[in-house]
Protein backbone atom coordinates (compact mmCIF):
# COMPACT_ATOMS: atom_id res chain seq x y z
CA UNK A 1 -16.95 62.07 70.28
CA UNK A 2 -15.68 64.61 73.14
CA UNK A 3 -18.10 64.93 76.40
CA UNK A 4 -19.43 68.15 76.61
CA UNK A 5 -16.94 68.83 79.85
CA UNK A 6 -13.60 68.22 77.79
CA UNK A 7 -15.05 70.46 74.80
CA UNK A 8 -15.84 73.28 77.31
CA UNK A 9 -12.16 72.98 79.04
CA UNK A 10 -10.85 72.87 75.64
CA UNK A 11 -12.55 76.01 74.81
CA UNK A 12 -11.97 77.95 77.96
CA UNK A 13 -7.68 76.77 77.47
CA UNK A 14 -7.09 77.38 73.36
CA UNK A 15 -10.12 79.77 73.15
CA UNK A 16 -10.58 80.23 69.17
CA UNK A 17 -8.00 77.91 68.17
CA UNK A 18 -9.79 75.37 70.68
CA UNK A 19 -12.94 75.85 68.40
CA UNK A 20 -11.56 75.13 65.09
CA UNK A 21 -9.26 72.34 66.75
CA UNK A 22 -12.36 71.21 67.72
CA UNK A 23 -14.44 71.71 64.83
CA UNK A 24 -11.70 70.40 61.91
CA UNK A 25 -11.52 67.35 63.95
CA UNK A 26 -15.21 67.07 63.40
CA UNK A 27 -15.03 67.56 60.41
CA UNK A 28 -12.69 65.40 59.46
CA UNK A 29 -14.83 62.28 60.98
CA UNK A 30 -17.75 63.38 58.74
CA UNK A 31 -15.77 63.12 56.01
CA UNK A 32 -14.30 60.00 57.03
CA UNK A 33 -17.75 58.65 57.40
CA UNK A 34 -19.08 59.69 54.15
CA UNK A 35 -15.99 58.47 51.99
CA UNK A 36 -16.46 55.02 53.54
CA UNK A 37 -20.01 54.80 52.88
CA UNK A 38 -19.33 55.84 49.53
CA UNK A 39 -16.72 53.45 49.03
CA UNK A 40 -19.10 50.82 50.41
CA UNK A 41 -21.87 51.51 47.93
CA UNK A 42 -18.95 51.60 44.84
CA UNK A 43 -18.62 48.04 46.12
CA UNK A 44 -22.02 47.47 45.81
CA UNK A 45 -22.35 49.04 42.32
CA UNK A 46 -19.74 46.89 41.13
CA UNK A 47 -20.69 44.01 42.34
CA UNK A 48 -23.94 44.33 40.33
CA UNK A 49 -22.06 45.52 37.15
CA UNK A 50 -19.89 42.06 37.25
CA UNK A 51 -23.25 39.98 37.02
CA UNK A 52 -23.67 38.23 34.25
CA UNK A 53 -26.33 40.28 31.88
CA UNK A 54 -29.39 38.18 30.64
CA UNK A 55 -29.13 39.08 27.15
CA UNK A 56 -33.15 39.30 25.46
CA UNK A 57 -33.45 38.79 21.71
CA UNK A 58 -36.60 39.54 21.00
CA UNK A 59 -37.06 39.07 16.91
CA UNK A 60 -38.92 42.31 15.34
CA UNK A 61 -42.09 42.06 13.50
CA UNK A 62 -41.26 42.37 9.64
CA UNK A 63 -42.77 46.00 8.37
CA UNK A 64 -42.14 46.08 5.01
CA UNK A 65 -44.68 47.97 3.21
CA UNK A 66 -46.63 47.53 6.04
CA UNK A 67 -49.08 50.31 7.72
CA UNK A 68 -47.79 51.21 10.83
CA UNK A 69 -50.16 53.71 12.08
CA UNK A 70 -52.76 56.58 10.96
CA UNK A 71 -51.35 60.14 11.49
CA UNK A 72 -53.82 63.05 12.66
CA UNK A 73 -53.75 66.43 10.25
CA UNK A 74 -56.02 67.61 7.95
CA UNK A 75 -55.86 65.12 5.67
CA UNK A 76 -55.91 61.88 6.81
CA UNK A 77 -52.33 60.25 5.71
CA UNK A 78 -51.03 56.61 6.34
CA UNK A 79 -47.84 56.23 7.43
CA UNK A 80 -45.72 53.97 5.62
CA UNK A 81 -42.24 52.43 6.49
């Protein structure tokens, strides 16, 4: 970053051009800073995608012409699959 004393010289030499000289430069280190962490976490992200993926079978529980559950109305129905 510029000391405070070069910025001020800078200002008092280019006067409004100083400024945005000044201020696209900036600018263009924020940006630089926020692509790389954002390229850094990308890495990141695909490093977890590549891991391998635990795959869970879990076997349903056979409801054929079972009762699955009581619904609430008037009438008191049961639900039926």
């Amino acid at each position: 970053m510029i000391p405070i004393n070069q910025f001020i010289e800078v200002i008092k030499k280019h006067g409004a051009l100083g400024v945005l000289t000044l201020w696209l430069t900036y600018t263009h280190f924020e940006v630089q800073d926020v692509k790389e962490r954002l390229y850094n976490c990308l890495d990141r992200q695909t490093e977890i995608n590549r891991s391998p993926i635990k795959e869970n079978k879990q076997e349903k529980p056979a409801t054929t012409n079972e009762i699955i559950g009581v619904l609430e109305t008037k009438k008191r129905i049961l639900a039926k699959k």
